[in-house]
Protein backbone atom coordinates (compact mmCIF):
# COMPACT_ATOMS: atom_id res chain seq x y z
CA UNK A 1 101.10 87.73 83.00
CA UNK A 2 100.81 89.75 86.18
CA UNK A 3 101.11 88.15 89.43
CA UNK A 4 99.28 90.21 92.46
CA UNK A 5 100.92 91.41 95.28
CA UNK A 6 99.51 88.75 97.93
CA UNK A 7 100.53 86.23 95.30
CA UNK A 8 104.15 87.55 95.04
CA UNK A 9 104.05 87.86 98.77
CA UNK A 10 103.21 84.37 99.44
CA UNK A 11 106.04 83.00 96.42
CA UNK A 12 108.58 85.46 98.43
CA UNK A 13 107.77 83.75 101.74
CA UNK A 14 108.05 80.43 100.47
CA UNK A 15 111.28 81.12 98.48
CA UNK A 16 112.72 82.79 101.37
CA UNK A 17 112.24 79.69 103.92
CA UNK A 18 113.43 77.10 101.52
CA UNK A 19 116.78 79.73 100.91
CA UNK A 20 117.05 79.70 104.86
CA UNK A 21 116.28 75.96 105.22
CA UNK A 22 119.40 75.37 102.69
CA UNK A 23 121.81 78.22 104.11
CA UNK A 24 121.44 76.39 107.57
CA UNK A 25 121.96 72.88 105.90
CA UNK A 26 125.01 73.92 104.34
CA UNK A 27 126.70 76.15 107.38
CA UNK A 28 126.08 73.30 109.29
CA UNK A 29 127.80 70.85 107.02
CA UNK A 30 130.43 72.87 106.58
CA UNK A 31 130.85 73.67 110.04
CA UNK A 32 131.68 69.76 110.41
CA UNK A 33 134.85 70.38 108.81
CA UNK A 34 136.43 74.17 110.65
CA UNK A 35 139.25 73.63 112.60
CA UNK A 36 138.84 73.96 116.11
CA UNK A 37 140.34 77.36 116.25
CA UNK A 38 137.91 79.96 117.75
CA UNK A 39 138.77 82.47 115.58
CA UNK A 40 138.01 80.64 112.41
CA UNK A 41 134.80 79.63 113.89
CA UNK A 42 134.26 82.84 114.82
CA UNK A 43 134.80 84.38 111.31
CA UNK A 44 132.82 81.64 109.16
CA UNK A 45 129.77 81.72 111.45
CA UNK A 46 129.92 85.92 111.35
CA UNK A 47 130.05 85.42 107.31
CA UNK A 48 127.65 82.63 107.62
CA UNK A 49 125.52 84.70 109.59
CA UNK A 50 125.43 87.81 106.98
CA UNK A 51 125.84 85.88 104.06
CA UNK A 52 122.45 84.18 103.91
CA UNK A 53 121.08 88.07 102.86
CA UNK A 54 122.88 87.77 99.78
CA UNK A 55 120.55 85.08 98.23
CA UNK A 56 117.09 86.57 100.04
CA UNK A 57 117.61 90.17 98.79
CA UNK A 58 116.68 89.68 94.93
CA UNK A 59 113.42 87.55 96.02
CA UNK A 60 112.64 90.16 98.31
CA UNK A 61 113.15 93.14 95.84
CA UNK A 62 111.09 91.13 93.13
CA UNK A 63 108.44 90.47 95.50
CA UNK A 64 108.09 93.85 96.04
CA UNK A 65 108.77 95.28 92.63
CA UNK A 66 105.53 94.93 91.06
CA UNK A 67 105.02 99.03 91.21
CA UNK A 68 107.64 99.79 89.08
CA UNK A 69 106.96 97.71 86.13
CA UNK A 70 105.24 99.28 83.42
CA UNK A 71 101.69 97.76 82.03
């Protein structure tokens, strides 16, 4: 079965908010428990704040991958 593009589009969008919705959830619980040393905070929230690309790129490269495949 072949999903459209709008279709994929509109999965991707949802997928991506509920990833974001979850990455901020967790930084912040995590946060919670840094010590108060500025560098450490500094260095998880620089990681946190590149990391959350990590779990958005595949969603984004499927949404956007339905070119390639072969009918």
């Amino acid at each position: 079965m072949t999903v459209s593009l709008p279709k994929r589009r509109l999965v991707a969008c949802a997928a991506i908010l509920v990833i974001l919705l979850l990455w901020v959830l967790a930084v912040s619980a995590l946060a919670e428990h840094l010590p108060k040393n500025q560098l450490v905070q500094l260095l998880f929230y620089a990681v946190a704040g590149i990391g959350w690309a990590l779990p958005v790129i595949p969603v984004i490269s499927w949404s956007e991958n339905y070119k390639s495949r072969k009918k």
